[in-house]
C-alpha atoms as a PDB file:
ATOM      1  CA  UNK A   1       8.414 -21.628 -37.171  1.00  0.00           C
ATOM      2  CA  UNK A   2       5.453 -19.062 -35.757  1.00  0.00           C
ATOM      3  CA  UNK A   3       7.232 -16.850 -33.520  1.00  0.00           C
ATOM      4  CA  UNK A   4       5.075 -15.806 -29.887  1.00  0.00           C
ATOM      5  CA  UNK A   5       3.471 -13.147 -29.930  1.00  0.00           C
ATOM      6  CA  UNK A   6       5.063 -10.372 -27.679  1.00  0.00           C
ATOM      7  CA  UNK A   7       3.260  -9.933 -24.231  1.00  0.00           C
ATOM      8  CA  UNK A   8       1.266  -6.667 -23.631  1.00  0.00           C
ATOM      9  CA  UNK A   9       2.804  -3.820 -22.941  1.00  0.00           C
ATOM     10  CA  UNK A  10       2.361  -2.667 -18.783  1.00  0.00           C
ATOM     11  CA  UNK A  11       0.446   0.727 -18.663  1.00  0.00           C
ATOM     12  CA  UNK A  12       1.657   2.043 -15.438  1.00  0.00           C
ATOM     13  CA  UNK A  13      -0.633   4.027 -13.136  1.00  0.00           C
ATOM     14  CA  UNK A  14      -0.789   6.301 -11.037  1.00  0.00           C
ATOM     15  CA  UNK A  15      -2.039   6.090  -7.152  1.00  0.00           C
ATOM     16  CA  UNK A  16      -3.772   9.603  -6.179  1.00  0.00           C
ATOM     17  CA  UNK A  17      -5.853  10.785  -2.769  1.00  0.00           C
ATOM     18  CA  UNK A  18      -8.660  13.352  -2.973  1.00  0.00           C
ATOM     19  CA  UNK A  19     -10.255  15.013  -0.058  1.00  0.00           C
ATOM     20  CA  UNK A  20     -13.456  16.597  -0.600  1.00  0.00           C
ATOM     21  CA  UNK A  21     -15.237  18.509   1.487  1.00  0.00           C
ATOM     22  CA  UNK A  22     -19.496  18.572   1.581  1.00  0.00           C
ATOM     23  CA  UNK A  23     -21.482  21.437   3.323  1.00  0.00           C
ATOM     24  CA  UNK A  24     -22.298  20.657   6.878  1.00  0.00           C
ATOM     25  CA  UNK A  25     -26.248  20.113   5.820  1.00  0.00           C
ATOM     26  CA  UNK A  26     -25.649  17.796   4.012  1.00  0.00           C
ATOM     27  CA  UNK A  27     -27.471  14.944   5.090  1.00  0.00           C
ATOM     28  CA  UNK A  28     -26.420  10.757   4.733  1.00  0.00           C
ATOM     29  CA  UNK A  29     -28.510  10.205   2.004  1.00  0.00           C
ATOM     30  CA  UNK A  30     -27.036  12.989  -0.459  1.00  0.00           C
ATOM     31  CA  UNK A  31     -23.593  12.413   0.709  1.00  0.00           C
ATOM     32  CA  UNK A  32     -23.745   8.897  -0.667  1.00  0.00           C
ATOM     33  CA  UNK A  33     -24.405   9.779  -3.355  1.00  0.00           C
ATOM     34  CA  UNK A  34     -21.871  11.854  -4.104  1.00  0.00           C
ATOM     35  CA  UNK A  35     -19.687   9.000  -3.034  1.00  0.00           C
ATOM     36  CA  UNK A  36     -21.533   6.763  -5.757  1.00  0.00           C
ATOM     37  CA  UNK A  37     -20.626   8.960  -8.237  1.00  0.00           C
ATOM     38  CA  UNK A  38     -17.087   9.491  -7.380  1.00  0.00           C
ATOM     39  CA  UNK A  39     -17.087   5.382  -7.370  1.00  0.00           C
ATOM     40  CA  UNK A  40     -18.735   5.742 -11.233  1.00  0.00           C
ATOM     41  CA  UNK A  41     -16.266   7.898 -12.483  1.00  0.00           C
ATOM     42  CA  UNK A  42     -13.230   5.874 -11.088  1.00  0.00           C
ATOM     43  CA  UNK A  43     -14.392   2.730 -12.271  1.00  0.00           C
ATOM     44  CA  UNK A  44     -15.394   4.495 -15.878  1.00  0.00           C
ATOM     45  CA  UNK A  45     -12.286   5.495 -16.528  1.00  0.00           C
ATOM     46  CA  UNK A  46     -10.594   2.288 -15.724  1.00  0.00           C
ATOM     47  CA  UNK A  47      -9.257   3.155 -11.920  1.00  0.00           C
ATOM     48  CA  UNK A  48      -9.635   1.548  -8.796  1.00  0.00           C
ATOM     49  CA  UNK A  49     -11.028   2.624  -5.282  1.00  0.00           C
ATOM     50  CA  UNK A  50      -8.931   1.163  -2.914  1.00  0.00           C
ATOM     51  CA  UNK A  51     -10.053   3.426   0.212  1.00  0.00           C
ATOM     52  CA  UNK A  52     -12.775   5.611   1.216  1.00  0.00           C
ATOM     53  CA  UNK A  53     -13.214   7.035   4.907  1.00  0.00           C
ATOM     54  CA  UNK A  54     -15.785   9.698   5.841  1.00  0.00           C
ATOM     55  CA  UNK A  55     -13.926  11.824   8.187  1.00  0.00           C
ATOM     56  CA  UNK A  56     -17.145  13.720   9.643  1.00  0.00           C
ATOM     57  CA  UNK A  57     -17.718  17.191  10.308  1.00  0.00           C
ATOM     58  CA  UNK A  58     -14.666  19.368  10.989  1.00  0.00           C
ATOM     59  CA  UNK A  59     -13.517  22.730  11.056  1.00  0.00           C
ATOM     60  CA  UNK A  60     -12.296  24.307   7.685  1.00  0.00           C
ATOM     61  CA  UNK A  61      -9.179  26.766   7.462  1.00  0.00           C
ATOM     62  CA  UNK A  62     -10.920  29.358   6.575  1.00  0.00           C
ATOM     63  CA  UNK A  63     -14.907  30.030   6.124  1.00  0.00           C
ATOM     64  CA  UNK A  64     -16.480  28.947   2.510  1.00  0.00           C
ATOM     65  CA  UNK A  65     -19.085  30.102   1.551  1.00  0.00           C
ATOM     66  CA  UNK A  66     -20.277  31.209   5.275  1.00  0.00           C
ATOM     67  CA  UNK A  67     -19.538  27.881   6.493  1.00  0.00           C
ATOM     68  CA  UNK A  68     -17.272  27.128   9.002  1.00  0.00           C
ATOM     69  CA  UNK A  69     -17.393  23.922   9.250  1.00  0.00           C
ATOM     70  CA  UNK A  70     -17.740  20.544   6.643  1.00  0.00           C
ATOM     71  CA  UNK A  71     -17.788  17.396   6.152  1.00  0.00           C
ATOM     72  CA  UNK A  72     -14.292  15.477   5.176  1.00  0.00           C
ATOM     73  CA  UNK A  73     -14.305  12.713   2.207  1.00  0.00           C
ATOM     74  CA  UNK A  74     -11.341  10.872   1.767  1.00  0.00           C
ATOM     75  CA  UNK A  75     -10.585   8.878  -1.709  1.00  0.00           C
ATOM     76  CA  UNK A  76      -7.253   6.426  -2.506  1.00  0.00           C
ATOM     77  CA  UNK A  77      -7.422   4.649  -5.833  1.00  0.00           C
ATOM     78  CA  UNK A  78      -4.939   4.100  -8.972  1.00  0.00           C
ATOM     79  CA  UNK A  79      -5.756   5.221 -12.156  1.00  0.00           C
ATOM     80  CA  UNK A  80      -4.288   7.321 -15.162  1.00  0.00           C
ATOM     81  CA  UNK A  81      -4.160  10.859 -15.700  1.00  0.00           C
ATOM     82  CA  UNK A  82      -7.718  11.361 -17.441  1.00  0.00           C
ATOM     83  CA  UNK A  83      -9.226   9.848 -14.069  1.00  0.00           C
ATOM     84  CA  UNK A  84      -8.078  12.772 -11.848  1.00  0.00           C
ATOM     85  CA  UNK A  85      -9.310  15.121 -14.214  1.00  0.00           C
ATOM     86  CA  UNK A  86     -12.781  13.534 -14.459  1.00  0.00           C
ATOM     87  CA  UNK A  87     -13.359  13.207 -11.058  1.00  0.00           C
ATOM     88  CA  UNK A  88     -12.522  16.559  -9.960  1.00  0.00           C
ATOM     89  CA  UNK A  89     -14.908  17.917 -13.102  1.00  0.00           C
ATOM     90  CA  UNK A  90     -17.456  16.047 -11.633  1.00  0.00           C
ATOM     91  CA  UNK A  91     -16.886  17.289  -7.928  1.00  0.00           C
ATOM     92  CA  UNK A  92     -17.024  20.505  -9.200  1.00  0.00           C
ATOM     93  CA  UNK A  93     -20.531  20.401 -10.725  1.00  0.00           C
ATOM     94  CA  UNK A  94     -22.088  19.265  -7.124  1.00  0.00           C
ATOM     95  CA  UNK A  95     -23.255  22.052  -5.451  1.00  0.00           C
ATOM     96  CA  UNK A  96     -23.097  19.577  -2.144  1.00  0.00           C
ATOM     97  CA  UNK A  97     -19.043  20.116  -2.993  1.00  0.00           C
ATOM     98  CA  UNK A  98     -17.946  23.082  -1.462  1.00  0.00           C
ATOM     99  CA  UNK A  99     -13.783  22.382  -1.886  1.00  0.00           C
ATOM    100  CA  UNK A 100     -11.805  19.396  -3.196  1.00  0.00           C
ATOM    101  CA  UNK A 101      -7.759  18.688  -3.137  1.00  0.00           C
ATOM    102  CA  UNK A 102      -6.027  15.870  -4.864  1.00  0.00           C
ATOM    103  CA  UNK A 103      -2.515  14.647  -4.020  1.00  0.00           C
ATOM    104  CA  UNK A 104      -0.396  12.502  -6.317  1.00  0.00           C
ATOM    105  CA  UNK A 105       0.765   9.590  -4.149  1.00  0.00           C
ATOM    106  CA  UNK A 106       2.778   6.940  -6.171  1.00  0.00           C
ATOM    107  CA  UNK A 107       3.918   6.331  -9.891  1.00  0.00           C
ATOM    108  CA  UNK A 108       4.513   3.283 -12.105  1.00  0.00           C
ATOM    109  CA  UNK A 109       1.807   1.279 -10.173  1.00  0.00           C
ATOM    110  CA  UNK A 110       1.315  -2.313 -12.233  1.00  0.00           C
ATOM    111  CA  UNK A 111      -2.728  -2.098 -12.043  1.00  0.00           C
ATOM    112  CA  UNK A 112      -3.121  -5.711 -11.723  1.00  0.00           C
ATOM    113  CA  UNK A 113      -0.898  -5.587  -8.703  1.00  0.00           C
ATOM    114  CA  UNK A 114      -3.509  -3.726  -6.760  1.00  0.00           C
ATOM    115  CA  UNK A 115      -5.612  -5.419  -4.028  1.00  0.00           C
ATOM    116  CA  UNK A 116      -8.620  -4.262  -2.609  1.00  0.00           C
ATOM    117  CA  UNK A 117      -9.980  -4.670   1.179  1.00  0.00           C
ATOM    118  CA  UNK A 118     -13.662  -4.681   0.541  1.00  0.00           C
ATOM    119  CA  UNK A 119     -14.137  -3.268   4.115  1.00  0.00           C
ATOM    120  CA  UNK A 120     -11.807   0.074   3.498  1.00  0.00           C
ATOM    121  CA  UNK A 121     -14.130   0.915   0.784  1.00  0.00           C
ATOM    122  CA  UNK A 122     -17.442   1.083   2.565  1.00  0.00           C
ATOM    123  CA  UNK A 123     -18.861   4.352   3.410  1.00  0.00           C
ATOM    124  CA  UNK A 124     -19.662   4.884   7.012  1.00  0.00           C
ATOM    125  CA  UNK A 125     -21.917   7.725   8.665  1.00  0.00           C
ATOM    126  CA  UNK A 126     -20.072   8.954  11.253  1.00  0.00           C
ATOM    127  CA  UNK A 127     -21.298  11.112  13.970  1.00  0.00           C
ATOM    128  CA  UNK A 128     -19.921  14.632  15.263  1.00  0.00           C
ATOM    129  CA  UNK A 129     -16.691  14.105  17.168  1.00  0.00           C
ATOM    130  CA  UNK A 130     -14.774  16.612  19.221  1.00  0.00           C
ATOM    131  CA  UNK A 131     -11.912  16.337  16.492  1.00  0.00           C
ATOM    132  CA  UNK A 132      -9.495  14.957  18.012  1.00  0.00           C
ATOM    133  CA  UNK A 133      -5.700  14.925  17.044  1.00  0.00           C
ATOM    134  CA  UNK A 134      -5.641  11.913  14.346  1.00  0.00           C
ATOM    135  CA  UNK A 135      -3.654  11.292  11.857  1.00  0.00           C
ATOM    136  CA  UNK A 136      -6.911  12.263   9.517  1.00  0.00           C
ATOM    137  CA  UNK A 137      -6.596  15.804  10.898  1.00  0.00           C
ATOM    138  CA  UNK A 138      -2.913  16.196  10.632  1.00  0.00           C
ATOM    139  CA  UNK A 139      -3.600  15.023   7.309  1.00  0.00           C
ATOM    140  CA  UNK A 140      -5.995  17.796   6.285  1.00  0.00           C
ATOM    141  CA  UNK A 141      -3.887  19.901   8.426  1.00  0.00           C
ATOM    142  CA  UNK A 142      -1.258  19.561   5.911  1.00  0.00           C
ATOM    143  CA  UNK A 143      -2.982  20.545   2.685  1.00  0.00           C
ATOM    144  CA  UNK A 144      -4.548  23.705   4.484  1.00  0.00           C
ATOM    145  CA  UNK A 145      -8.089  22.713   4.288  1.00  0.00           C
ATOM    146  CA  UNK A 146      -8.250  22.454   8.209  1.00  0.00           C
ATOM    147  CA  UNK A 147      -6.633  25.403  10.923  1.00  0.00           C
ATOM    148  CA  UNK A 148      -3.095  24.414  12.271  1.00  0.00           C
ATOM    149  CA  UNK A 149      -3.395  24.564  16.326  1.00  0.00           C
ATOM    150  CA  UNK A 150      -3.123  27.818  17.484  1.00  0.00           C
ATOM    151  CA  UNK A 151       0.964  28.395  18.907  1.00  0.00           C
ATOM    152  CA  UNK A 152       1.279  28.240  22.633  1.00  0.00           C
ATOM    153  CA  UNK A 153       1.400  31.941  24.281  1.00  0.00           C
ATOM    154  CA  UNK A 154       5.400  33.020  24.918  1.00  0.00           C
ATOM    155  CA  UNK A 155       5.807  33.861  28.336  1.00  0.00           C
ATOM    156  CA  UNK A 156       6.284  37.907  29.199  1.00  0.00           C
ATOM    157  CA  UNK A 157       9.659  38.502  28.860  1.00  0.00           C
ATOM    158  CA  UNK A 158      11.537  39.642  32.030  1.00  0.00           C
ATOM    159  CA  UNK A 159      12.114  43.360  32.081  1.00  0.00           C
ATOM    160  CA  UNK A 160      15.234  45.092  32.222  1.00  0.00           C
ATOM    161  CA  UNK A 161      17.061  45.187  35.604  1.00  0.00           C
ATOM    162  CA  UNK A 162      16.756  47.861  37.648  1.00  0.00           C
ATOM    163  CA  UNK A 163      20.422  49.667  38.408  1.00  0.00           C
ATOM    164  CA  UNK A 164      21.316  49.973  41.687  1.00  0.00           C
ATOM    165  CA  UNK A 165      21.625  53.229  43.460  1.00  0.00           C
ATOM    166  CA  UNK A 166      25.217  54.962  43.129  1.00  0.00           C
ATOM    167  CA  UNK A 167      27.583  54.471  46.433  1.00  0.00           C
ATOM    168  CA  UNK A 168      27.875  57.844  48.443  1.00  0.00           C
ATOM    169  CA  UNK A 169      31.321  58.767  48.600  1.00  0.00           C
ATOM    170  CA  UNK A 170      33.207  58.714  51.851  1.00  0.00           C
ATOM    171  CA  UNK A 171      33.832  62.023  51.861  1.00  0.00           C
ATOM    172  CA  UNK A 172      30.962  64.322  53.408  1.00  0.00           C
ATOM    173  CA  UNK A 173      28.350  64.553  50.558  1.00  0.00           C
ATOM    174  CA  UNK A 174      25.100  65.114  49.607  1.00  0.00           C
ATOM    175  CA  UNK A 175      23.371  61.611  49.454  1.00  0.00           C
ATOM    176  CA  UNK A 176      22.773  59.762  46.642  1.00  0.00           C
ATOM    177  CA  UNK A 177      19.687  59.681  45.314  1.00  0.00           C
ATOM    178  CA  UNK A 178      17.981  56.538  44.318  1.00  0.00           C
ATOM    179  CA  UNK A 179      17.809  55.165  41.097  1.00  0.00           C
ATOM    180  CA  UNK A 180      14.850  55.627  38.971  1.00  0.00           C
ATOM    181  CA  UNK A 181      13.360  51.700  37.806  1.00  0.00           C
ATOM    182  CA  UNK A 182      12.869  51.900  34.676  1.00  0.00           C
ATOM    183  CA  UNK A 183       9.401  50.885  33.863  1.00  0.00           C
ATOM    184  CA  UNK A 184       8.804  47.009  31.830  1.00  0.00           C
ATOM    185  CA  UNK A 185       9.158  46.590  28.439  1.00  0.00           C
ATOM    186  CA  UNK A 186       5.110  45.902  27.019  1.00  0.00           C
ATOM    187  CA  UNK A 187       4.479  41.917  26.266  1.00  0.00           C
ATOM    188  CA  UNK A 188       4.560  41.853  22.628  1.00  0.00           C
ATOM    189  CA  UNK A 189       0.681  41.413  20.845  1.00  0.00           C
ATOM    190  CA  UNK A 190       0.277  37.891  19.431  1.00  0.00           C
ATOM    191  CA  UNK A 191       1.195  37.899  15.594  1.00  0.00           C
ATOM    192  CA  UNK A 192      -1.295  35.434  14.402  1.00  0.00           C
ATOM    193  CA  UNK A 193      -4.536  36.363  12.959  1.00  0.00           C
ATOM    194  CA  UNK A 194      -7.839  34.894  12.365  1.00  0.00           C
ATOM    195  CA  UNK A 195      -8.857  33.272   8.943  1.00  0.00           C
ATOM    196  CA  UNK A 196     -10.719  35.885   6.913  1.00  0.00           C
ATOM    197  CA  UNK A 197     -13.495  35.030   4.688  1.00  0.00           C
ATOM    198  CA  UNK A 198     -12.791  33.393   1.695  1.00  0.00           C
ATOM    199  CA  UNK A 199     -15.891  32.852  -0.306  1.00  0.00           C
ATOM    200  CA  UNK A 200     -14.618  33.456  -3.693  1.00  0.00           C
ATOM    201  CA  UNK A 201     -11.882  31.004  -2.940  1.00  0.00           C
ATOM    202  CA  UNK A 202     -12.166  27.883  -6.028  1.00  0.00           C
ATOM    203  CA  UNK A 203     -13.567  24.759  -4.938  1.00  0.00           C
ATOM    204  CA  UNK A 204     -10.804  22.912  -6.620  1.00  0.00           C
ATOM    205  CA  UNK A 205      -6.887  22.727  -5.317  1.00  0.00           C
ATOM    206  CA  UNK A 206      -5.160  20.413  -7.210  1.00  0.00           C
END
């Protein structure tokens, strides 16, 4: 009697997010094509793009390369550990790539579980916004490739109080003088500093 043959073995993957970041001249036609190639390299090595969202131009952490501002690329997509590598060799040969961070999401991923939205994986031009507070920001907030909101100011802290001046004794006496106030205690200078320049910094962090 023929015995059945065994099922395939599950690879399990991996689900990753990479943020890269293209100088602010770039314009739409050169940033799509970055974005094709990341999409090459994914689907070479047997991954799959499950988001993409161009985040616009925002401010970086610190300046690279003289520029203070660039523009976000977000990536989501399963693969195995060759892909990661890959793409962020790739990124690294683009001059238009000025810094790039990759964050492992998820493990043991069945790769034929995975679903696409064919919408989520279109790449939009977006305009300049005025930044505002989005998840996207806290996002890039969090792996330090955007500055964390400045802390609010402390208020000046009260000074000591001032002593009151002694009683005169009931007993003729010279009168009592009154008491010196002692002078404020200085507001104390703001500890945070601005980002310094960072040029030599490598495009890669993960």
């Amino acid at each position: 009697m023929a015995t059945a043959a065994a099922a395939p073995k599950t690879q399990w993957a991996r689900e990753y997010e990479t943020i890269y970041i293209l100088r602010p001249d770039v314009d739409n036609a050169t940033a799509e094509k970055v974005v094709g190639r990341a999409r090459d390299v994914v689907k070479r090595l047997g991954g799959t793009l499950t988001k993409l969202d161009n985040w616009g131009k925002r401010r970086l952490a610190y300046p690279i390369e003289k520029n203070t501002r660039g523009i976000f690329v977000y990536l989501k997509y399963v693969g195995f550990g060759d892909l990661v590598a890959e793409l962020e060799r790739n990124l690294r040969l683009l001059d238009e790539v000025v810094r790039f961070q990759t964050v492992l999401l998820r493990e043991d991923i069945d790769p034929a579980t995975v679903e696409v939205d064919p919408e989520e994986v279109q790449y939009l031009h977006v305009e300049d916004e005025d930044e505002p507070e989005d998840a996207e920001t806290e996002r890039a907030r969090s792996l330090g490739m955007i500055p964390r909101a400045p802390r609010p100011e402390r208020p000046s802290e009260a000074g000591p109080a001032v002593e009151a001046a002694p009683v005169a004794e009931a007993e003729p006496a010279p009168v009592a003088e009154a008491a010196e106030e002692p002078a404020a205690e200085p507001v104390g200078e703001g500890a945070s500093k601005g980002a310094e320049d960072d040029d030599d910094k490598p495009k890669g962090g993960g």
